[in-house]
N, C-alpha and C. Protein backbone atom coordinates (compact mmCIF):
# COMPACT_ATOMS: atom_id res chain seq x y z
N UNK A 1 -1.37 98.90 128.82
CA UNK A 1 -1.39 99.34 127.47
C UNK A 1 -0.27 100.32 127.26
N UNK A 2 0.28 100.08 126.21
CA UNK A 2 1.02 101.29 126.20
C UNK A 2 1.29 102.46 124.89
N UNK A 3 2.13 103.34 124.92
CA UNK A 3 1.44 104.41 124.17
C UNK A 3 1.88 104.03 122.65
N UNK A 4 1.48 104.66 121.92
CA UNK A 4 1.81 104.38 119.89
C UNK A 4 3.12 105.01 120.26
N UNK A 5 4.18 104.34 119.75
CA UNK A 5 5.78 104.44 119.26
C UNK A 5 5.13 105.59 118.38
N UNK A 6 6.29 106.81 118.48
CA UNK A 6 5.85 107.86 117.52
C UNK A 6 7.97 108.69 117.98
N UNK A 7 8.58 107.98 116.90
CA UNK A 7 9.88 108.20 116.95
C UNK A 7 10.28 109.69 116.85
N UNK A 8 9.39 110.60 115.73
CA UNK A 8 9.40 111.81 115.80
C UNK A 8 9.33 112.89 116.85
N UNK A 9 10.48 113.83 117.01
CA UNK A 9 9.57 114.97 117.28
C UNK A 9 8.55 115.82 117.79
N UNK A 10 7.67 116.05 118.88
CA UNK A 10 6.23 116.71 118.67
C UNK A 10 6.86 118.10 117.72
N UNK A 11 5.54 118.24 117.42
CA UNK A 11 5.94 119.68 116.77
C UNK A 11 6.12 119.45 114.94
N UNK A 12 7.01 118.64 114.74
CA UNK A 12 7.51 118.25 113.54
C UNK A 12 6.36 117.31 112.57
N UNK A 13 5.82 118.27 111.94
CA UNK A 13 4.47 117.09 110.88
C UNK A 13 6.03 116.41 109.63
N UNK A 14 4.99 115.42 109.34
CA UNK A 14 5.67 114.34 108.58
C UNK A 14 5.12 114.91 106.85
N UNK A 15 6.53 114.25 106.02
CA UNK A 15 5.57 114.97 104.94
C UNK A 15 4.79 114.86 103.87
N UNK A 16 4.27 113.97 104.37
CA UNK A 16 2.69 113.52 103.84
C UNK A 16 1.53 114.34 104.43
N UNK A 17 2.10 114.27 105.32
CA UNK A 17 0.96 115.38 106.13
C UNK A 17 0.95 116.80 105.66
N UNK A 18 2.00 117.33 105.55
CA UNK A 18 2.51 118.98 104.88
C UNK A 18 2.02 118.93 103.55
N UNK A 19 2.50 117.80 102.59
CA UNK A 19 1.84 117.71 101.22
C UNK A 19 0.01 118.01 101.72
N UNK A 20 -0.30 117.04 102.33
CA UNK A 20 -1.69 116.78 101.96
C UNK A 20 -2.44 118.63 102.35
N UNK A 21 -1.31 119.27 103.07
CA UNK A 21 -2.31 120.45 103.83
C UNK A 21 -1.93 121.29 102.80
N UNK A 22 -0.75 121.12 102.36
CA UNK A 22 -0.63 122.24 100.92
C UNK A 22 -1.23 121.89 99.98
N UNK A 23 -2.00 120.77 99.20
CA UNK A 23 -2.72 120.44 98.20
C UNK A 23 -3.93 121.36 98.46
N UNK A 24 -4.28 121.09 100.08
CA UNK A 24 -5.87 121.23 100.70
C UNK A 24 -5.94 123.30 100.14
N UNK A 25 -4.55 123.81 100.84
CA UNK A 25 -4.31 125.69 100.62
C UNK A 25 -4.90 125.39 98.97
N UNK A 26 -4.11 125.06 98.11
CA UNK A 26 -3.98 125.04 96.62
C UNK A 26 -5.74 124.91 96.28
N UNK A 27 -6.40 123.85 96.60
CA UNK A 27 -7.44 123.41 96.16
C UNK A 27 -8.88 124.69 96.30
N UNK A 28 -8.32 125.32 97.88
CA UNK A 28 -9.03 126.28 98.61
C UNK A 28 -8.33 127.91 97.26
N UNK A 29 -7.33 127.90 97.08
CA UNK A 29 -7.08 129.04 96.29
C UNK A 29 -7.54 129.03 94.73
N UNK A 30 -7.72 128.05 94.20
CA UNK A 30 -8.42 127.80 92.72
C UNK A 30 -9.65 127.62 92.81
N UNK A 31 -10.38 126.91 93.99
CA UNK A 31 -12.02 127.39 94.14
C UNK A 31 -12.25 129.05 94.34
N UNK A 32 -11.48 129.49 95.01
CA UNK A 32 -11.84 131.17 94.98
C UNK A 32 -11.65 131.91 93.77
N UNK A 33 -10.16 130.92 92.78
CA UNK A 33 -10.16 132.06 91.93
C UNK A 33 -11.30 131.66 90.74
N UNK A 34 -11.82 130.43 90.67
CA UNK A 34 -12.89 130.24 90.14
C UNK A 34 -13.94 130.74 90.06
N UNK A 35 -14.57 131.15 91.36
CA UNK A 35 -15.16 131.93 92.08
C UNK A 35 -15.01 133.48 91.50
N UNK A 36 -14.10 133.72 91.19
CA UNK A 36 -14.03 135.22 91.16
C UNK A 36 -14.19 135.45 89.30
N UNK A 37 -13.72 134.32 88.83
CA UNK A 37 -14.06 134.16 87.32
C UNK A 37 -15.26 134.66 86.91
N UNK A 38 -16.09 133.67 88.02
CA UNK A 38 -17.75 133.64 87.73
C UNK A 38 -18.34 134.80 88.10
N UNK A 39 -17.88 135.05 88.57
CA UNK A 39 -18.22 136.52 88.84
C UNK A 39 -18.54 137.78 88.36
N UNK A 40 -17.84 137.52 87.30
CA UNK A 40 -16.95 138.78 86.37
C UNK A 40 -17.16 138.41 84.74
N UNK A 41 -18.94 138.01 84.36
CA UNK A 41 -18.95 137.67 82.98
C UNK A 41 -18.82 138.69 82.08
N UNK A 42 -18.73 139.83 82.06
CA UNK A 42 -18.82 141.03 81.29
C UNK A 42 -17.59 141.10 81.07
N UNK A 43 -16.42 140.89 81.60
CA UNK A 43 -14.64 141.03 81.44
C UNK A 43 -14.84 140.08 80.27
N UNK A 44 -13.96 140.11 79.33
CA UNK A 44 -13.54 139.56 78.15
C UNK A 44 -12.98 137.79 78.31
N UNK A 45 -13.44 137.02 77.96
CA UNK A 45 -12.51 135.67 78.37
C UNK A 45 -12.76 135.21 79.89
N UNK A 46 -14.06 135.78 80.45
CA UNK A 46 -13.97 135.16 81.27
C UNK A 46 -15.58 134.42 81.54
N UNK A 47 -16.00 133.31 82.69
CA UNK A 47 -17.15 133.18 82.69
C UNK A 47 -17.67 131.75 81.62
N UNK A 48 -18.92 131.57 82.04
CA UNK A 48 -19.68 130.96 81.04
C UNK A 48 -20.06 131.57 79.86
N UNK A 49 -20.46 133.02 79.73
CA UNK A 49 -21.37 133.50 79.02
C UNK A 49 -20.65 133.46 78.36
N UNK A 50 -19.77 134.05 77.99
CA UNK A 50 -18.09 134.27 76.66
C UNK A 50 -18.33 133.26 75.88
N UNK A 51 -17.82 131.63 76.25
CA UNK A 51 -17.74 130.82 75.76
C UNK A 51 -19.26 130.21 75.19
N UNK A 52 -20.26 130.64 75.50
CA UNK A 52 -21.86 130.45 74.96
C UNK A 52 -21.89 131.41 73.64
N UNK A 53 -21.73 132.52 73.83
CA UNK A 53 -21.53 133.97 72.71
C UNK A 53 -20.46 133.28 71.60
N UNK A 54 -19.34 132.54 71.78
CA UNK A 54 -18.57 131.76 70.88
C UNK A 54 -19.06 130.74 69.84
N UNK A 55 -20.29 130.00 71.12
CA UNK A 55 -20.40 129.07 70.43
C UNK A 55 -21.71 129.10 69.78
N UNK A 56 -22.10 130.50 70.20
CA UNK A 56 -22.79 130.97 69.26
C UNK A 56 -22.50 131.56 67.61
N UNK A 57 -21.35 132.21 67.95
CA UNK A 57 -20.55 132.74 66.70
C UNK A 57 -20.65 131.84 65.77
N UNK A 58 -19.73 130.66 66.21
CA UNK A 58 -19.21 129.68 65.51
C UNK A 58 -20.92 128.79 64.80
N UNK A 59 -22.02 128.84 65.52
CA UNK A 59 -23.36 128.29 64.91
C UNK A 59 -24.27 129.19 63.61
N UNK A 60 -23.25 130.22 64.12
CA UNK A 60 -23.99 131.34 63.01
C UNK A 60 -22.90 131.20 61.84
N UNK A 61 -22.14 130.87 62.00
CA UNK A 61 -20.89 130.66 60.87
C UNK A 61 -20.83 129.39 59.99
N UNK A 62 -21.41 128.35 60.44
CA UNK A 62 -21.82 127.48 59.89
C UNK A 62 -23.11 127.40 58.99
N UNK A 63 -24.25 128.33 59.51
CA UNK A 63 -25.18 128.02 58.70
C UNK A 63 -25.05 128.85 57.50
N UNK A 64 -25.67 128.16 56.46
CA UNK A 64 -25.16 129.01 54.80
C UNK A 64 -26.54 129.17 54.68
N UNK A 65 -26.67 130.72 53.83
CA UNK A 65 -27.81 131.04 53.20
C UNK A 65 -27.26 130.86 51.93
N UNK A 66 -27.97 129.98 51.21
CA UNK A 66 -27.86 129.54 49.77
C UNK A 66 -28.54 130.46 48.59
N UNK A 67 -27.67 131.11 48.02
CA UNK A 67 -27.88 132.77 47.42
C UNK A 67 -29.14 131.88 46.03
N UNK A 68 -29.18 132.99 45.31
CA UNK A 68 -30.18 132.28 44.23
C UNK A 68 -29.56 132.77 42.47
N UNK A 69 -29.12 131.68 41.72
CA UNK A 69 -28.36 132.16 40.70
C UNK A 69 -28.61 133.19 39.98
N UNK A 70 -30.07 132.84 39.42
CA UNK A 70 -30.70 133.82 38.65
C UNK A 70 -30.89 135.03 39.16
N UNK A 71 -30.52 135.45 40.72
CA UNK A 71 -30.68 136.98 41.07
C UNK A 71 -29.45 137.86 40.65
N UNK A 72 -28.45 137.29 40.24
CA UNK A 72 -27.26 137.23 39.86
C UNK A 72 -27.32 138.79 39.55
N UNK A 73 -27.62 138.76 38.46
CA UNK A 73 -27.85 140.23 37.90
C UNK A 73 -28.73 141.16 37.49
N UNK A 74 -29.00 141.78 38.93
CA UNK A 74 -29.99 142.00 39.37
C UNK A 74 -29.19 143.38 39.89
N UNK A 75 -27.96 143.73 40.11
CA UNK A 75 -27.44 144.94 40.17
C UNK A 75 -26.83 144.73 41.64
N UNK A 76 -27.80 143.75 42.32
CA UNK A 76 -27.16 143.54 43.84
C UNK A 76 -25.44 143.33 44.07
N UNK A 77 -25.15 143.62 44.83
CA UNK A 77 -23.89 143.45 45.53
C UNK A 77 -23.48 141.91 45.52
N UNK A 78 -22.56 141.04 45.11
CA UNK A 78 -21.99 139.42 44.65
C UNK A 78 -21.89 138.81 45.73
N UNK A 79 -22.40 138.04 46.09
CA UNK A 79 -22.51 137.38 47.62
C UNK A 79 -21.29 136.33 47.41
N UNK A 80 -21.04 136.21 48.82
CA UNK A 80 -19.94 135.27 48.82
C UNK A 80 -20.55 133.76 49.18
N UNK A 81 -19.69 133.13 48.29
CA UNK A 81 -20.40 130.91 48.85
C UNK A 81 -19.14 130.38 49.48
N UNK A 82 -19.75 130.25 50.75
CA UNK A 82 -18.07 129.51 50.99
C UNK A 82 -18.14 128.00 50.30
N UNK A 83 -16.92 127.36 50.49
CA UNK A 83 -16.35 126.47 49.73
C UNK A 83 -16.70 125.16 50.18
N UNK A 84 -17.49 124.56 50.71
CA UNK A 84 -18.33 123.66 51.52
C UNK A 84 -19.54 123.42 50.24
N UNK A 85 -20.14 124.60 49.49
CA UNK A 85 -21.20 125.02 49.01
C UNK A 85 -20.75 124.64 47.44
N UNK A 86 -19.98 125.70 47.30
CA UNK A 86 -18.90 125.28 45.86
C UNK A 86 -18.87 124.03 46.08
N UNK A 87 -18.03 123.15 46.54
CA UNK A 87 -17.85 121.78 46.20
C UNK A 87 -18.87 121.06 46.08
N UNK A 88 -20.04 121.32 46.62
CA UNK A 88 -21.53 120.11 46.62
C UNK A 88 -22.02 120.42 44.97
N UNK A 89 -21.92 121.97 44.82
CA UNK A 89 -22.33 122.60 43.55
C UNK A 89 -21.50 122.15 42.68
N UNK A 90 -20.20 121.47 42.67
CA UNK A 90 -19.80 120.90 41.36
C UNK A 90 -19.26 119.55 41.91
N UNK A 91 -20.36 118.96 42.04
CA UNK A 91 -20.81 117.92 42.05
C UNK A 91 -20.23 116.75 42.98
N UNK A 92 -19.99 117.60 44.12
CA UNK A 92 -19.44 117.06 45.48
C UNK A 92 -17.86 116.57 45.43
N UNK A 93 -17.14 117.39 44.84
CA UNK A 93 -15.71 117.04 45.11
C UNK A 93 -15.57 117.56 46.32
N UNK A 94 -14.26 116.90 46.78
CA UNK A 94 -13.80 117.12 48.20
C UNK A 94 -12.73 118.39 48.24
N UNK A 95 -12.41 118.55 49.43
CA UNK A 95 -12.15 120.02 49.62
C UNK A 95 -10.19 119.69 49.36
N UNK A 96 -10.09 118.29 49.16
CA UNK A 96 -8.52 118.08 48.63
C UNK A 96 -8.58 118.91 47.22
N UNK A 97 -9.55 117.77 46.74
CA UNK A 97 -9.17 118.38 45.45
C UNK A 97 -9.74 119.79 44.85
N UNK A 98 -10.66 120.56 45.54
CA UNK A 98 -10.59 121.93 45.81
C UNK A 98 -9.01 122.82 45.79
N UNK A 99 -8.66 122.32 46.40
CA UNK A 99 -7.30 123.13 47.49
C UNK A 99 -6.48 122.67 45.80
N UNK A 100 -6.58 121.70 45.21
CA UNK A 100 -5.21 121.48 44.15
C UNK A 100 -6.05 122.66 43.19
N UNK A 101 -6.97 122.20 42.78
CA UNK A 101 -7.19 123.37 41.96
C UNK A 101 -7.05 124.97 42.25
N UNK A 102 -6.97 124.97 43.26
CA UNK A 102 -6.53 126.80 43.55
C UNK A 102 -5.17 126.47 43.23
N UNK A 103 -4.33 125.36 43.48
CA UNK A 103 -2.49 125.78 43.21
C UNK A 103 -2.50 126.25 41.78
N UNK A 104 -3.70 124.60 41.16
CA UNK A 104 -3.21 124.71 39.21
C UNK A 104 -4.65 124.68 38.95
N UNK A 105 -4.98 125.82 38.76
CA UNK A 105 -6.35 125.77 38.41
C UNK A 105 -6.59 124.94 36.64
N UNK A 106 -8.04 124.13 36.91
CA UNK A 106 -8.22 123.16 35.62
C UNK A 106 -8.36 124.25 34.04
N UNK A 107 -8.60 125.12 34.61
CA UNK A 107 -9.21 126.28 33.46
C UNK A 107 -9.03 127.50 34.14
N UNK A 108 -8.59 128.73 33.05
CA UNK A 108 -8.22 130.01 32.91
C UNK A 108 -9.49 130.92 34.09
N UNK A 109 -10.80 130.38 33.81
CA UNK A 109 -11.93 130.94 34.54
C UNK A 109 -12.17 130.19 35.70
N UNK A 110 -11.49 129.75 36.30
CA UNK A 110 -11.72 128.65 37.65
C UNK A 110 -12.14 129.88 38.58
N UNK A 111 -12.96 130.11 39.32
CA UNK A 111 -13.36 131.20 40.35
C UNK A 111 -12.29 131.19 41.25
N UNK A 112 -11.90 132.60 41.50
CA UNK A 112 -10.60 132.40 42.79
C UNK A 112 -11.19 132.41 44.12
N UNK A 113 -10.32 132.21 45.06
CA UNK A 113 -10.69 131.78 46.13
C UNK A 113 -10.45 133.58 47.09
N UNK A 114 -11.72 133.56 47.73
CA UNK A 114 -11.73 134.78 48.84
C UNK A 114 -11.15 134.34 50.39
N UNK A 115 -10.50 134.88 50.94
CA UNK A 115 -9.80 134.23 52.27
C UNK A 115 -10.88 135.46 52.90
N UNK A 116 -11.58 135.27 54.08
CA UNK A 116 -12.06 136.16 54.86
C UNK A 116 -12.52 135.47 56.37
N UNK A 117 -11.78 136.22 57.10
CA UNK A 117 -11.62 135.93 58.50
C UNK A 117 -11.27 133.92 58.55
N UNK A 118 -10.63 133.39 57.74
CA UNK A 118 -9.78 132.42 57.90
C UNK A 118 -10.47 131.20 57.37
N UNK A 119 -11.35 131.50 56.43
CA UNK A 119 -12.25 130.87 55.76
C UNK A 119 -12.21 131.11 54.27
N UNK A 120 -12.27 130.57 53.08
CA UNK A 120 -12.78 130.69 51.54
C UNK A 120 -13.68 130.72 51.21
N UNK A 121 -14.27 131.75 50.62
CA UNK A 121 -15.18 131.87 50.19
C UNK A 121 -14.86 132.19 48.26
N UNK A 122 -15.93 132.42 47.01
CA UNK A 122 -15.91 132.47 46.04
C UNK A 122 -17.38 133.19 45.50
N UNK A 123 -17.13 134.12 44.96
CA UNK A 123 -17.94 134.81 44.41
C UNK A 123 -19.08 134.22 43.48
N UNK A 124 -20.62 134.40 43.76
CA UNK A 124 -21.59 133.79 43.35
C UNK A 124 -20.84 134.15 41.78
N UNK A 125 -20.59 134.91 41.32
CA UNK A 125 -21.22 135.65 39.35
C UNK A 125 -19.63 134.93 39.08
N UNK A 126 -18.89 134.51 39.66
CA UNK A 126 -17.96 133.66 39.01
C UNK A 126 -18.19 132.82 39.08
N UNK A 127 -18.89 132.02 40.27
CA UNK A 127 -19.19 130.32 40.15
C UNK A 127 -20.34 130.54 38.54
N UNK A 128 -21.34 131.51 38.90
CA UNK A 128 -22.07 130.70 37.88
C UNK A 128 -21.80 130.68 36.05
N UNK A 129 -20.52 131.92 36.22
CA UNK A 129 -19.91 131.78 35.02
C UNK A 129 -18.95 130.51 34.43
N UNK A 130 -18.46 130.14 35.86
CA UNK A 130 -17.68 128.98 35.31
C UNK A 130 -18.85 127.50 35.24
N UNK A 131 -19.81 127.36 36.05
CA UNK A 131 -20.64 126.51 35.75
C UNK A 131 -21.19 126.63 34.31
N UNK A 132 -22.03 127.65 33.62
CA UNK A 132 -22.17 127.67 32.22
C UNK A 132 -21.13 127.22 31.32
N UNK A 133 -19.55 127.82 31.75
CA UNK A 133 -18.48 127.59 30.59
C UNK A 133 -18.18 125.97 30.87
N UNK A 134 -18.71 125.39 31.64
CA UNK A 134 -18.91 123.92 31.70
C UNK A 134 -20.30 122.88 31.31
N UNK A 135 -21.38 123.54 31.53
CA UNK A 135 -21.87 123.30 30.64
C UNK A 135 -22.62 122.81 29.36
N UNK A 136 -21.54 124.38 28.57
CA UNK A 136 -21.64 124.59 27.10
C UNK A 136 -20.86 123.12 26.95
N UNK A 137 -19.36 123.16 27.95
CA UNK A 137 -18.47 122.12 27.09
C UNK A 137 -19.09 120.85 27.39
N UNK A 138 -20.05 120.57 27.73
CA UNK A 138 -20.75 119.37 27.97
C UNK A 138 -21.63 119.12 26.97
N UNK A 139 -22.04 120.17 26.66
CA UNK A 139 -23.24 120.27 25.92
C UNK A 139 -22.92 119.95 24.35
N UNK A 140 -21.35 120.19 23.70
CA UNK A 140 -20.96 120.69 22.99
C UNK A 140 -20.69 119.04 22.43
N UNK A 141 -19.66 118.19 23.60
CA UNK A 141 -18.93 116.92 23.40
C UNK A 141 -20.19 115.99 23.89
N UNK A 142 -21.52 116.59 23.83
CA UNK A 142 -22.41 115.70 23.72
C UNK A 142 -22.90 115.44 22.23
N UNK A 143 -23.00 116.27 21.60
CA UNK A 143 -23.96 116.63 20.38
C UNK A 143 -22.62 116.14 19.21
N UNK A 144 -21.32 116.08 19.71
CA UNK A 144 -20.20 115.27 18.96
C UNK A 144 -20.75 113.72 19.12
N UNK A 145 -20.02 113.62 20.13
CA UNK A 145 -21.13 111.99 20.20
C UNK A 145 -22.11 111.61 19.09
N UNK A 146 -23.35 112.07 19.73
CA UNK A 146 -24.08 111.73 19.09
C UNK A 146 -24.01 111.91 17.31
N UNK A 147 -23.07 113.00 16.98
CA UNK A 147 -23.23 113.24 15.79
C UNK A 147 -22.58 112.01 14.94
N UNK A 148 -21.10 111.60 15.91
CA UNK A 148 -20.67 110.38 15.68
C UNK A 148 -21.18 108.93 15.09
N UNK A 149 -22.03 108.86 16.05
CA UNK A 149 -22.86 107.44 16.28
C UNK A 149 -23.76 107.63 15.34
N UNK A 150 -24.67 108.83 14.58
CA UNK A 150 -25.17 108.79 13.42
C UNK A 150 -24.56 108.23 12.15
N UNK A 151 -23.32 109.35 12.39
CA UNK A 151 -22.45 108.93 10.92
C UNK A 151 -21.86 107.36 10.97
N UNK A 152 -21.83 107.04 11.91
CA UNK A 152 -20.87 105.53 12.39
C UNK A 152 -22.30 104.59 13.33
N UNK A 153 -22.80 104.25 12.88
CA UNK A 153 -23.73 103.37 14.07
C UNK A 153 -22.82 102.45 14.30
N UNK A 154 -23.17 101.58 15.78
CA UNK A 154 -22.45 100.36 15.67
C UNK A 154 -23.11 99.25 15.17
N UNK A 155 -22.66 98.30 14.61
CA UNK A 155 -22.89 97.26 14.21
C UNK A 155 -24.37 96.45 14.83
N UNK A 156 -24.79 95.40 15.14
CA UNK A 156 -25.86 95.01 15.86
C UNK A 156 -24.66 93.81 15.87
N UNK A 157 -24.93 92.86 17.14
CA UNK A 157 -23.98 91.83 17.58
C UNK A 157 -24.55 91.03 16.88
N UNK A 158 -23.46 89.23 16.46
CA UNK A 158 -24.39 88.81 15.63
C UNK A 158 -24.74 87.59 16.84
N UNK A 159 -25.99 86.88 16.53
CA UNK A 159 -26.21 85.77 17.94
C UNK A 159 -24.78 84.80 17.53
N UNK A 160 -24.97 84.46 19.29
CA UNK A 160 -23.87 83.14 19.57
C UNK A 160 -24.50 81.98 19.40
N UNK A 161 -24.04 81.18 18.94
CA UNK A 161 -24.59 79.94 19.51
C UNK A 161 -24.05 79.16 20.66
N UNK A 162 -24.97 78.52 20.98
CA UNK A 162 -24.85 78.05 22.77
C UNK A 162 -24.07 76.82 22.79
N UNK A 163 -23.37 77.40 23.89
CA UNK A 163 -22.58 76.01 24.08
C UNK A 163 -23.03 75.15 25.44
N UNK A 164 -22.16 74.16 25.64
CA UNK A 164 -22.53 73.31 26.55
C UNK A 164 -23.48 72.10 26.41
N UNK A 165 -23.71 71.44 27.22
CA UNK A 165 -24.42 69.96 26.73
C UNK A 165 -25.70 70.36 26.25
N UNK A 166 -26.14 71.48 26.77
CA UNK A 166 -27.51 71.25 25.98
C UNK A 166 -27.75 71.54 24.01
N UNK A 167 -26.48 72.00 23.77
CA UNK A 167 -26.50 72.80 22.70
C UNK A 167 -26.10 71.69 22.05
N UNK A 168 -25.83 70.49 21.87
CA UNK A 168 -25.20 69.40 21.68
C UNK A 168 -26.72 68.35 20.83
């Protein structure tokens, strides 16, 4: 029998072998510093707990307490609606056409928009002012209408007569 051909060197690793033992150091130095992460949840940014407390933030930031109109004026302090709320409240437009109306607002009383911590919000006692001044104008180009169609009825259609073979 004779021995494995081994052209190299003793002494001299090949370097696949050097890769694989420096991956192995690398792999051994990011489990420790992992390790030392976990360790240390009270430090800022680090840990599980941080990112739980976030995603807690972010669950408390989502849920809306839906204010009540009529407390309006009541002397209390004007709660803010973010703009999620506004849009369902007039009658589910989307937050595109939200965003155009802050460039060119449709009307002089359009509620402005509150930026706070990177979010819009809009003041309850302006939404519900501009909801009334809408409305009235509903209310107003209704009672035209109708006043219309009094003075003007339409006609009553007069019958067709039928066509086709049976009408024959």
């Amino acid at each position: 029998m004779s021995a494995p051909i081994n052209d190299e060197a003793p002494g001299v690793e090949r370097p696949q072998v050097a890769l694989s033992l420096k991956a192995a150091e690398t792999r051994k130095r990011n489990k420790h510093r992992i390790a030392q992460q976990r360790s240390r949840p009270s430090e800022p940014g680090r840990g599980k707990q941080t990112t739980r407390k976030r995603a807690a933030q972010r669950q408390d930031n989502t849920r809306i307490e839906r204010s009540d109109p009529e407390s309006a004026d009541d002397g209390a302090p004007d709660s803010l609606v973010p703009d999620s709320v506004f849009c369902a409240e007039l009658g589910g437009i989307s937050k595109m056409t939200l965003a155009r109306y802050d460039n060119y607002p449709p009307d002089p009383d359009f509620p402005v928009k509150v930026k706070r911590s990177g979010r819009s919000y809009r003041f309850r006692s302006h939404i519900e002012r501009y909801k009334g001044k809408l409305l009235a104008v509903a209310v107003r180009s209704q009672r035209k209408r109708v006043a219309l169609r009094q003075r003007h009825p339409t006609p009553e259609p007069e019958p067709r007569e039928a066509h086709g073979k049976a009408a024959r």
